[in-house]
N, C-alpha and C. Protein backbone atom coordinates (compact mmCIF):
# COMPACT_ATOMS: atom_id res chain seq x y z
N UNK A 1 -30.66 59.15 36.06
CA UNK A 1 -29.73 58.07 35.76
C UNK A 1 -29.73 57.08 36.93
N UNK A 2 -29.94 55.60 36.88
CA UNK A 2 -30.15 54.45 37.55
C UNK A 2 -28.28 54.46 38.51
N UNK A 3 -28.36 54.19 39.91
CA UNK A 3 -27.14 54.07 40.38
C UNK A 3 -26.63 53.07 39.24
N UNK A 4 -25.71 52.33 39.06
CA UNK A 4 -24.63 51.51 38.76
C UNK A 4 -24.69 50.55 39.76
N UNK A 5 -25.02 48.77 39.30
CA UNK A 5 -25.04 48.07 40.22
C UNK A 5 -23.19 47.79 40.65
N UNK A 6 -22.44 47.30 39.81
CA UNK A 6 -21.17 47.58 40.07
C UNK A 6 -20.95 48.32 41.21
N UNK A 7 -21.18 49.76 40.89
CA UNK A 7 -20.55 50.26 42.30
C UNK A 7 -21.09 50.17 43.60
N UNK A 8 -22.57 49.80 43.47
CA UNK A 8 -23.03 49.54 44.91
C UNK A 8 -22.73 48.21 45.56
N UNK A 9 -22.44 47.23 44.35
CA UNK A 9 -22.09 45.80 44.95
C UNK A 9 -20.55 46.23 45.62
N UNK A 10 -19.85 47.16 44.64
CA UNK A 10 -18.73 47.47 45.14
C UNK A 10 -18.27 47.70 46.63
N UNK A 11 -19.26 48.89 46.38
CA UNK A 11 -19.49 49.34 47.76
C UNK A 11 -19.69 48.59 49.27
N UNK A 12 -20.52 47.50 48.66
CA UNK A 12 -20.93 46.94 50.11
C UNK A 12 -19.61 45.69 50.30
N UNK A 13 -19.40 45.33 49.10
CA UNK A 13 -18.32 44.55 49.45
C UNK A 13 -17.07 45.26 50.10
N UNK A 14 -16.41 46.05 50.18
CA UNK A 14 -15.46 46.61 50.52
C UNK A 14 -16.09 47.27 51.92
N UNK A 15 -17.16 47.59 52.30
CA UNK A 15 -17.74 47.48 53.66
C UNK A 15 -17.35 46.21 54.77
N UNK A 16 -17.83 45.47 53.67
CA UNK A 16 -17.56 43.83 54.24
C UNK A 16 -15.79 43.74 54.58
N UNK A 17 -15.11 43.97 53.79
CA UNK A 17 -13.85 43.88 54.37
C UNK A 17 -13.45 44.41 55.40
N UNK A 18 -14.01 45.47 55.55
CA UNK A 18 -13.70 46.60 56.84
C UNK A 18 -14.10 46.31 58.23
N UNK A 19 -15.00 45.10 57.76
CA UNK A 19 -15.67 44.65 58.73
C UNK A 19 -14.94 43.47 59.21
N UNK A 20 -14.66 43.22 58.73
CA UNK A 20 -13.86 41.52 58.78
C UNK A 20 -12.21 42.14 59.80
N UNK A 21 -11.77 43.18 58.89
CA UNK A 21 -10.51 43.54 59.50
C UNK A 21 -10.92 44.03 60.91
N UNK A 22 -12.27 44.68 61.47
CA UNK A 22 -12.66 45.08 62.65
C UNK A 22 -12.55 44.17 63.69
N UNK A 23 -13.34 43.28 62.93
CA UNK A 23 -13.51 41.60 63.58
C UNK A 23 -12.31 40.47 64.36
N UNK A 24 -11.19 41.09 63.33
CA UNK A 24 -10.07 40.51 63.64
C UNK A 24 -9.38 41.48 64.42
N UNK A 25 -9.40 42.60 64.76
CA UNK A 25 -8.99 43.39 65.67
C UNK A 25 -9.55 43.13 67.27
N UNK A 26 -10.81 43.00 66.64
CA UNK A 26 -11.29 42.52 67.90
C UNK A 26 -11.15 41.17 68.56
N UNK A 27 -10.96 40.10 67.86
CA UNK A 27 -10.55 38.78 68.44
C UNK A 27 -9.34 38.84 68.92
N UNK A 28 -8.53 39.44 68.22
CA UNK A 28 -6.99 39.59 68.59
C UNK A 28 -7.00 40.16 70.27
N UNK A 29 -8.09 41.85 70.22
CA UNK A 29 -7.74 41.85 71.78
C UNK A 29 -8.12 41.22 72.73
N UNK A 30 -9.47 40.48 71.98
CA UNK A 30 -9.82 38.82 73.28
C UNK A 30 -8.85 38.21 73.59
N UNK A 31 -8.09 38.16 72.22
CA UNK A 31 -7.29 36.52 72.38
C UNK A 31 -6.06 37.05 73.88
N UNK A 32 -5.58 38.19 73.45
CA UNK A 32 -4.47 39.04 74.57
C UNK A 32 -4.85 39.17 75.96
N UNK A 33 -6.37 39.24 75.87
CA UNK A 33 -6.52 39.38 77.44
C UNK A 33 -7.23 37.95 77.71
N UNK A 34 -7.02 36.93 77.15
CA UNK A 34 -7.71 35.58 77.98
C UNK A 34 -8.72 35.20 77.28
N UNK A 35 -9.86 36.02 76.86
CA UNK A 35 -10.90 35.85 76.29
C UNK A 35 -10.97 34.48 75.19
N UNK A 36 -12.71 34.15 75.15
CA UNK A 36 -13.03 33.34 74.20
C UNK A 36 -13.00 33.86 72.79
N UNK A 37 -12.12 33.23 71.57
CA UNK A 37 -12.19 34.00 70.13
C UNK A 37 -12.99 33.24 69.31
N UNK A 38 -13.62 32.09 69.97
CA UNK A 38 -14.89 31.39 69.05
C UNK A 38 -15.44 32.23 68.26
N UNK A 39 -16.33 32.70 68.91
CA UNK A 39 -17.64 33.80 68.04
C UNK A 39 -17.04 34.84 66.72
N UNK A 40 -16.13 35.31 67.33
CA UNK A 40 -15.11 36.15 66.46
C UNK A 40 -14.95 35.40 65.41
N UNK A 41 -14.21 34.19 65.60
CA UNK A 41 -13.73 32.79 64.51
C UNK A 41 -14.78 32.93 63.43
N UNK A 42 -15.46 32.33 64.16
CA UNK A 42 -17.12 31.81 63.26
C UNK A 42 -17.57 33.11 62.41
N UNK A 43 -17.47 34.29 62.75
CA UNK A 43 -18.20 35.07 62.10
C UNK A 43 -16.96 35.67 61.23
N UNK A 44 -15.77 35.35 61.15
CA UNK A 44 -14.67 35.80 60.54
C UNK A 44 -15.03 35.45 59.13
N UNK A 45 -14.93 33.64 59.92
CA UNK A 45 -14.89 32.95 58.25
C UNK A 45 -16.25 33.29 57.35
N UNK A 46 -16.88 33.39 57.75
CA UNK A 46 -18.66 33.60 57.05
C UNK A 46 -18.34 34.70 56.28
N UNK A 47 -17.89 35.79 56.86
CA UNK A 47 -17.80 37.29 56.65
C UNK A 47 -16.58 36.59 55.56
N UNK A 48 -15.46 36.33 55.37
CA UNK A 48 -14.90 35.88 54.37
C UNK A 48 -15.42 35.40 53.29
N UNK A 49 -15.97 34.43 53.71
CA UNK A 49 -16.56 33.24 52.76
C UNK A 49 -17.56 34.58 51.85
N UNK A 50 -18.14 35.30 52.40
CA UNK A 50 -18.66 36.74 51.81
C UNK A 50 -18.14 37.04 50.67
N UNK A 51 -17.29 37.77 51.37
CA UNK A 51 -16.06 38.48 50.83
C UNK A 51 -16.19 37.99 49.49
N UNK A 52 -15.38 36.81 49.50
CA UNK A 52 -14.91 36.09 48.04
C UNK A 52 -15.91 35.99 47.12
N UNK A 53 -17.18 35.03 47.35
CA UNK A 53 -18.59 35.73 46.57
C UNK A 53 -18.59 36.65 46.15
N UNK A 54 -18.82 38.03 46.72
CA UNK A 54 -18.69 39.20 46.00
C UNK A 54 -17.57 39.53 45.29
N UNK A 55 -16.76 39.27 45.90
CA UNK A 55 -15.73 39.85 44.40
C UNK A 55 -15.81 38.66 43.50
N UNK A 56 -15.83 37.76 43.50
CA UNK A 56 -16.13 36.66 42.26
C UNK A 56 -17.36 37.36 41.20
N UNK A 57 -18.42 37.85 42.06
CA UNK A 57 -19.57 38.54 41.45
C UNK A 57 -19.23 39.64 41.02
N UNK A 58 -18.30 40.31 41.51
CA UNK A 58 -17.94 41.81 40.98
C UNK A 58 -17.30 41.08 39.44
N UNK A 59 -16.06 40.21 39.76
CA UNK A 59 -15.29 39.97 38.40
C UNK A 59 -16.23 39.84 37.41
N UNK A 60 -17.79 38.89 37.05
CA UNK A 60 -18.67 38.43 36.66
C UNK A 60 -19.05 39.89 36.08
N UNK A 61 -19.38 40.50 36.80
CA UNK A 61 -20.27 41.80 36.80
C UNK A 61 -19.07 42.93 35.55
N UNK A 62 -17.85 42.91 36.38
CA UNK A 62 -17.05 43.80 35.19
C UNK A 62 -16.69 43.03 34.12
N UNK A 63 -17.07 42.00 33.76
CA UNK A 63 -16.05 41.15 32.84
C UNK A 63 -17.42 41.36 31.81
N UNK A 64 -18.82 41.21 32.17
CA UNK A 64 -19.67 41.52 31.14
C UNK A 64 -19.87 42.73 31.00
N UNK A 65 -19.52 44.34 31.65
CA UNK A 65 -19.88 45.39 31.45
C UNK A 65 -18.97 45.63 30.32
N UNK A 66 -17.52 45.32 30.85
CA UNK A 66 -16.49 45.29 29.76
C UNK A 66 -16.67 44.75 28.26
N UNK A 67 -17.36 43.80 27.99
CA UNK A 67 -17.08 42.51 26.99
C UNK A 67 -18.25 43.30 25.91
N UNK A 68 -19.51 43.89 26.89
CA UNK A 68 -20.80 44.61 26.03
C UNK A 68 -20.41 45.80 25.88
N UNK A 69 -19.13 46.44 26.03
CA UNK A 69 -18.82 47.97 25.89
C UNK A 69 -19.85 48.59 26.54
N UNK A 70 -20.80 48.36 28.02
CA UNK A 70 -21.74 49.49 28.60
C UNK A 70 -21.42 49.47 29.17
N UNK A 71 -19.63 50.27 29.55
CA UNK A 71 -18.30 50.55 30.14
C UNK A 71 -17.08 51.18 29.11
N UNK A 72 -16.43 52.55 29.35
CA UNK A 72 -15.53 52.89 28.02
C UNK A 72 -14.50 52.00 28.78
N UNK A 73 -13.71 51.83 28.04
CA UNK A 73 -12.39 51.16 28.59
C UNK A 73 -11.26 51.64 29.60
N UNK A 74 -11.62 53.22 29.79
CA UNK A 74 -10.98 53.82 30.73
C UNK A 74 -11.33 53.28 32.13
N UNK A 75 -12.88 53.58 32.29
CA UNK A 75 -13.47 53.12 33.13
C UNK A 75 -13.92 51.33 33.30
N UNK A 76 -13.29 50.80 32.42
CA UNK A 76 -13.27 49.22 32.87
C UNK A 76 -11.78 49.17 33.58
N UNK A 77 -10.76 49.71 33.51
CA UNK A 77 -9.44 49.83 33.79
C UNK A 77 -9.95 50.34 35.51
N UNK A 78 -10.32 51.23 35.74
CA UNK A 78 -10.33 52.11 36.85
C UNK A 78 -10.78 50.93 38.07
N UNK A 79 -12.05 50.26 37.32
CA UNK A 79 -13.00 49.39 38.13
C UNK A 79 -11.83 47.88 38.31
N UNK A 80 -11.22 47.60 37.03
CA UNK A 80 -10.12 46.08 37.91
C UNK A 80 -9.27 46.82 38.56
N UNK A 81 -8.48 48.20 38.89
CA UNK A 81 -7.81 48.75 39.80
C UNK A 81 -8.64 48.37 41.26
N UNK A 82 -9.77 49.28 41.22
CA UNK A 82 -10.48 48.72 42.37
C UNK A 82 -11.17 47.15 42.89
N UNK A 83 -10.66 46.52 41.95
CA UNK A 83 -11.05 45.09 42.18
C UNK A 83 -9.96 44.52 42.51
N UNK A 84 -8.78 44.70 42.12
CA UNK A 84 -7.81 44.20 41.96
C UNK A 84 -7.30 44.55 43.75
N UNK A 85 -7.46 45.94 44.04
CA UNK A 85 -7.15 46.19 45.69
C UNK A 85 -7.97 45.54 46.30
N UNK A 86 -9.27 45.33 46.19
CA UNK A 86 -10.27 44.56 47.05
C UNK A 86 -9.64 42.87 47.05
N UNK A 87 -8.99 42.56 45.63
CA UNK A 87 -8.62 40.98 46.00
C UNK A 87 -7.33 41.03 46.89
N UNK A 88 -6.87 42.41 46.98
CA UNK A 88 -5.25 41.91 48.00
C UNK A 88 -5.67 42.33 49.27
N UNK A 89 -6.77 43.19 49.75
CA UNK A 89 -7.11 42.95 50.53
C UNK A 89 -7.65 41.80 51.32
N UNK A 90 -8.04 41.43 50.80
CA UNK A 90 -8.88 39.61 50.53
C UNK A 90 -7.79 38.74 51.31
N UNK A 91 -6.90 39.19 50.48
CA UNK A 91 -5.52 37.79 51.09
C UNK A 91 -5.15 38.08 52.25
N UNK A 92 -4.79 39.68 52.22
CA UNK A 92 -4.15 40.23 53.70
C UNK A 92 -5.09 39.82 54.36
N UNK A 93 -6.23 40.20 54.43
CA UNK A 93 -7.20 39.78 55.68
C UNK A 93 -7.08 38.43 55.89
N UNK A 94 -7.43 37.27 54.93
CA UNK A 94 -7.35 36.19 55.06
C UNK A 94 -6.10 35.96 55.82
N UNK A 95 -4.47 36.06 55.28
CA UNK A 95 -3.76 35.82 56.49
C UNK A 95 -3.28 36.19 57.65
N UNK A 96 -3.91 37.35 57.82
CA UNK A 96 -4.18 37.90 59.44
C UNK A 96 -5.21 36.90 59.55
N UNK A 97 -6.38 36.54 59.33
CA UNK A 97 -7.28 35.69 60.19
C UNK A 97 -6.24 34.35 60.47
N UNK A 98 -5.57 33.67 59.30
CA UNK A 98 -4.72 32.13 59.24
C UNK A 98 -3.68 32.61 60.94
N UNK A 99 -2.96 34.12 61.24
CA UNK A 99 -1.91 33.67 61.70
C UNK A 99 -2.52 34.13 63.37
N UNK A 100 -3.49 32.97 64.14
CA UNK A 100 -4.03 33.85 65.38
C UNK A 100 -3.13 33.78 66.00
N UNK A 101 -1.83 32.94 66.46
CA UNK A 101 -0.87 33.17 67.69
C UNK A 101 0.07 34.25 67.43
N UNK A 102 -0.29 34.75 66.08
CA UNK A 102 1.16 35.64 65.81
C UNK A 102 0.41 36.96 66.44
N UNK A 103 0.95 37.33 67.61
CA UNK A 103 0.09 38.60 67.77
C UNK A 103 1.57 39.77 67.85
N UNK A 104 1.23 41.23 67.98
CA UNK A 104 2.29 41.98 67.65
C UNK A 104 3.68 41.83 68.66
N UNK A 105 2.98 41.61 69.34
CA UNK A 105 3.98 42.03 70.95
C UNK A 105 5.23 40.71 70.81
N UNK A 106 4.86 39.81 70.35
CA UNK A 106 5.63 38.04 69.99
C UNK A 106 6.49 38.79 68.92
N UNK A 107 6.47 39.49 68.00
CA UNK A 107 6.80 39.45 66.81
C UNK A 107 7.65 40.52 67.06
N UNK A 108 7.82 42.11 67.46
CA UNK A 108 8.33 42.50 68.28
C UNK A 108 9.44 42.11 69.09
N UNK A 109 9.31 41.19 69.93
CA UNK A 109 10.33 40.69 70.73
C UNK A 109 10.77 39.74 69.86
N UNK A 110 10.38 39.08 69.42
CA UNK A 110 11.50 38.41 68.57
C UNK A 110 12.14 38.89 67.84
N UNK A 111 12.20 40.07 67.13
CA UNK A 111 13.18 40.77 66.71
C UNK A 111 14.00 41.52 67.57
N UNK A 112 13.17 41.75 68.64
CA UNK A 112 15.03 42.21 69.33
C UNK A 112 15.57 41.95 69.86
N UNK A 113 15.02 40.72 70.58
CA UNK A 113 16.01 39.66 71.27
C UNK A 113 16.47 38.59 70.55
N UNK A 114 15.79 38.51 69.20
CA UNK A 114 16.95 37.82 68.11
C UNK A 114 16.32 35.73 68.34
N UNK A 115 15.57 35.47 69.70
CA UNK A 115 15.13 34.24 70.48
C UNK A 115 13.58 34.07 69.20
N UNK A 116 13.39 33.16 69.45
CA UNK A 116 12.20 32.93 68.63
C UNK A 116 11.16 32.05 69.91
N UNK A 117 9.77 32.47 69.92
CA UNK A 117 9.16 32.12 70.78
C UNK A 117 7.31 31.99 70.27
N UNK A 118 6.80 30.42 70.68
CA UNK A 118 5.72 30.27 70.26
C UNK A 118 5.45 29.63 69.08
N UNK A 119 6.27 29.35 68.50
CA UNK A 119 6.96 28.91 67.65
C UNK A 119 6.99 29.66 65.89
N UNK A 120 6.94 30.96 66.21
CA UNK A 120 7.20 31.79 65.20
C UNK A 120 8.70 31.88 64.63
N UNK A 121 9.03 32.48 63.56
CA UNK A 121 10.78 31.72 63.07
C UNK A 121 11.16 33.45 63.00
N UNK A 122 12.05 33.71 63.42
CA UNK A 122 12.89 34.65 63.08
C UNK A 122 12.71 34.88 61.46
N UNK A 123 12.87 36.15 61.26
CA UNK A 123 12.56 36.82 59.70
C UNK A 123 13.94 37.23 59.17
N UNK A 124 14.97 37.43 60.43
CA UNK A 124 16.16 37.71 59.40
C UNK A 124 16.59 36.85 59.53
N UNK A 125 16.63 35.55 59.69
CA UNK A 125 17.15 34.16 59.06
C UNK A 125 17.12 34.21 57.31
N UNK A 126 18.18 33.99 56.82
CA UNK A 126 17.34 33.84 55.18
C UNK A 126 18.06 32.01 54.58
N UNK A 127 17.47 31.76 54.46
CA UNK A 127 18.09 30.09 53.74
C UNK A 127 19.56 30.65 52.79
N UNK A 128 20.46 30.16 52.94
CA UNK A 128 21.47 30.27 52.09
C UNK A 128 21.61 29.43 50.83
N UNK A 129 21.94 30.37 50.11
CA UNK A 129 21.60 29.90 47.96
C UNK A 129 22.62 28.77 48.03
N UNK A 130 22.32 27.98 47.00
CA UNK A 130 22.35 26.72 46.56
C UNK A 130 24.05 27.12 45.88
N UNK A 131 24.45 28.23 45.58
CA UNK A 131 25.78 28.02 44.95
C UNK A 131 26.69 28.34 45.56
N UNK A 132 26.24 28.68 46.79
CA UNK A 132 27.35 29.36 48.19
C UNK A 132 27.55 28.37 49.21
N UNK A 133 26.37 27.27 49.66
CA UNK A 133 26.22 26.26 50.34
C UNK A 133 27.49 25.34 50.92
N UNK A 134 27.88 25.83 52.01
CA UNK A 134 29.36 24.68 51.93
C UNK A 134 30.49 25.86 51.64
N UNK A 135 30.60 26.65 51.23
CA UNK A 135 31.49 27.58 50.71
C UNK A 135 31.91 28.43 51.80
N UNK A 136 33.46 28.77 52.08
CA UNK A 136 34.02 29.27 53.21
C UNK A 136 34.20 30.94 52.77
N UNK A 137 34.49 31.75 53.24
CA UNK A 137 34.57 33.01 53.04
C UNK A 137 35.52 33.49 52.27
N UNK A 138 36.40 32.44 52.26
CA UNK A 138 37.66 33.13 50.83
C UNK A 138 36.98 32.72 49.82
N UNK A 139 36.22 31.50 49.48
CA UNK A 139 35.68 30.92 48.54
C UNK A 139 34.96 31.47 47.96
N UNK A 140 33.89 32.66 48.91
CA UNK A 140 32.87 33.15 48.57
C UNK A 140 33.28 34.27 47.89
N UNK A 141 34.39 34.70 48.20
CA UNK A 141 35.24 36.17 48.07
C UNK A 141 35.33 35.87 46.07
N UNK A 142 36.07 34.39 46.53
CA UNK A 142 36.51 34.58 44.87
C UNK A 142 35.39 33.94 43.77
N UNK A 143 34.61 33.33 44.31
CA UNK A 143 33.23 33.88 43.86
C UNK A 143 32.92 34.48 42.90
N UNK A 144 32.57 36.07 44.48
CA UNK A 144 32.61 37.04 43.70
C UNK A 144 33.03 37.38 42.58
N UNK A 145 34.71 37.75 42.97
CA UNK A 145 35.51 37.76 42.40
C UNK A 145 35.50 37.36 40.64
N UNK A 146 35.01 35.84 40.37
CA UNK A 146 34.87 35.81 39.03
C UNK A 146 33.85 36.49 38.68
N UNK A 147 32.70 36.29 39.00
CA UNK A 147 31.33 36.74 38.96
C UNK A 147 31.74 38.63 38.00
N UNK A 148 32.58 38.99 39.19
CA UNK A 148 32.90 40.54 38.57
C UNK A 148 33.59 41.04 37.13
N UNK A 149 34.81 39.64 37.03
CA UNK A 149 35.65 39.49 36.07
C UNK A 149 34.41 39.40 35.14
N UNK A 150 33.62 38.43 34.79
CA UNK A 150 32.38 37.97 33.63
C UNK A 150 31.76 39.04 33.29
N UNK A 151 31.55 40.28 34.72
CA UNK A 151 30.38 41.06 34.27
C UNK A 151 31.72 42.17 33.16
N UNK A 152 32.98 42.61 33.55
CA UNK A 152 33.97 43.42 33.10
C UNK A 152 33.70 43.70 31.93
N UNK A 153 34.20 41.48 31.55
CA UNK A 153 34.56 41.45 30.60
C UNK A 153 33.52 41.37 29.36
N UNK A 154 31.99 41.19 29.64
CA UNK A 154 30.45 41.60 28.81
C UNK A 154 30.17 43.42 29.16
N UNK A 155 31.15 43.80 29.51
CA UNK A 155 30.93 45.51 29.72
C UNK A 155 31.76 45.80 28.41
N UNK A 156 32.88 45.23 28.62
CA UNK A 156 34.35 45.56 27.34
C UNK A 156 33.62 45.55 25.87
N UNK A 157 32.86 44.29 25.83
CA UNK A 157 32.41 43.61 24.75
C UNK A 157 31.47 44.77 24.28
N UNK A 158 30.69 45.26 25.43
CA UNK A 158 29.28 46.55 25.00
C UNK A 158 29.76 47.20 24.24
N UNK A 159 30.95 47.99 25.11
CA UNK A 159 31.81 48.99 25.00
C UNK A 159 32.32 48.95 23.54
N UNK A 160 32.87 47.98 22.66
CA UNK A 160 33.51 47.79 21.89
C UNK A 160 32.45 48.26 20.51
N UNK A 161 31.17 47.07 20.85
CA UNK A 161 30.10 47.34 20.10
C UNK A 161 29.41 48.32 19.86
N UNK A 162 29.35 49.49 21.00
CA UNK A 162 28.87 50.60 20.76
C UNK A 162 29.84 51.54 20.46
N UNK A 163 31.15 51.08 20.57
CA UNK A 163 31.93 52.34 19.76
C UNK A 163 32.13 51.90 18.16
N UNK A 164 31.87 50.90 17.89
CA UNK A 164 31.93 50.64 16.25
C UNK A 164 30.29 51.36 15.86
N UNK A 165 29.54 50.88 16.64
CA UNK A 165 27.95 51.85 16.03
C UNK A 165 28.21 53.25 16.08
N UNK A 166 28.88 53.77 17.26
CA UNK A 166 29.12 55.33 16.79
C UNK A 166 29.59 55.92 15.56
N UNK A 167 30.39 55.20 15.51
CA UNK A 167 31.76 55.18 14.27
C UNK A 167 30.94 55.39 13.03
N UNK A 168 29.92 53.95 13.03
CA UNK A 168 29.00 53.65 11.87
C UNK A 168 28.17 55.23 11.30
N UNK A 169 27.94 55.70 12.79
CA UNK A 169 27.18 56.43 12.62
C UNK A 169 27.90 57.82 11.86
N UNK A 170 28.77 58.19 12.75
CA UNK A 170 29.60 59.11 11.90
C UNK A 170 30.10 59.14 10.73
N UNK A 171 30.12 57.59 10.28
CA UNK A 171 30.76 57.49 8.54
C UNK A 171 29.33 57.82 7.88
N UNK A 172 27.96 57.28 8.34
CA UNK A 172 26.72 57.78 7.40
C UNK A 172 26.15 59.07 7.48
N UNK A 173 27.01 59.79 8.52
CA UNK A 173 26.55 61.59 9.16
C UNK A 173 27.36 62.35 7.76
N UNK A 174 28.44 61.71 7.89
CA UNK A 174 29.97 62.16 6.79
C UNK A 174 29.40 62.13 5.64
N UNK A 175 28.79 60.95 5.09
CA UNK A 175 28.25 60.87 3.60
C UNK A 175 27.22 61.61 3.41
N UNK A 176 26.10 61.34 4.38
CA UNK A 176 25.19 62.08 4.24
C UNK A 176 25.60 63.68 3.92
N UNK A 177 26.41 64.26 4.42
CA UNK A 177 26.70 65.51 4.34
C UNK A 177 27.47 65.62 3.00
N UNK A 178 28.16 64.67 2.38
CA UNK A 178 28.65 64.77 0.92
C UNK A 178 27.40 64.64 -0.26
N UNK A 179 26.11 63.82 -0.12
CA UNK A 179 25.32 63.93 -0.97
C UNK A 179 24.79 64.76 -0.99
N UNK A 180 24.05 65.51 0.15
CA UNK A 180 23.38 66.86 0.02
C UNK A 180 24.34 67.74 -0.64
């Protein structure tokens, strides 16, 4: 039986990622100790620019194994699982390569000294929602407050509706038991 081109393209592509994430491990510890991250750069993006080719070619590749059934459908499922991790790998790598100043040690201290530095933004900042905006803390309270009343009073309403279906049910349990 002939390997399966699928899985060997597979194969080497997901090599290629491993490689790329190496790559960026390694520029990262240039970049920490002073070093030049040119070369690293250059061969990042190539090795990317890779990347995407092949899985574009993989999609190509399963989308006709699939379409000619010389693939059961279990195994077309199995293969976009593994395509599908190779494309989020794809991104993760890609934005580890996009974020070079963010290195761990920055990111780290900015969380526990709460200071933001390099110009990375604090993560527990969160934008405040559009219906709270301006709103003081009693305000927000009663808010709530209705918010809870609305949900009560569509609980009451359930409540009401599913005790008349019980009911229903018991008057057709009742008959039923008079016709037999």
């Amino acid at each position: 039986m002939a390997p399966d081109s699928w899985l060997s393209v597979y194969d080497s592509t997901y090599l290629i990622a491993q490689e790329i994430a190496e790559k960026i491990q390694e520029r990262n510890r240039c970049q920490r100790n002073g070093e030049s991250t040119a070369k690293y750069s250059v061969a990042i993006r190539s090795l990317l620019q890779n990347l995407k080719e092949k899985t574009d070619h993989l999609k190509d590749l399963l989308f006709r194994s699939v379409s000619t059934c010389q693939i059961t459908q279990h195994e077309g499922d199995r293969r976009q699982n593994l395509l599908d991790d190779l494309l989020t790998r794809h991104g993760q790598l890609q934005a580890s390569f996009r974020n070079e100043n963010t290195e761990p040690d920055v990111i780290r201290s900015t969380l526990m000294t709460g200071g933001v530095k390099r110009g990375t933004t604090n993560p527990w900042l969160v934008e405040e929602p559009e219906e709270t905006r301006g709103l003081g803390f009693a305000d927000i309270q009663q808010q709530q407050q209705r918010i809870i009343e609305e949900q009560d009073a569509g609980l009451e309403a359930l409540s009401s509706i599913l005790s008349r279906q019980k009911q229903m049910g018991q008057e057709i349990g009742n008959e039923l038991e008079e016709q037999n």
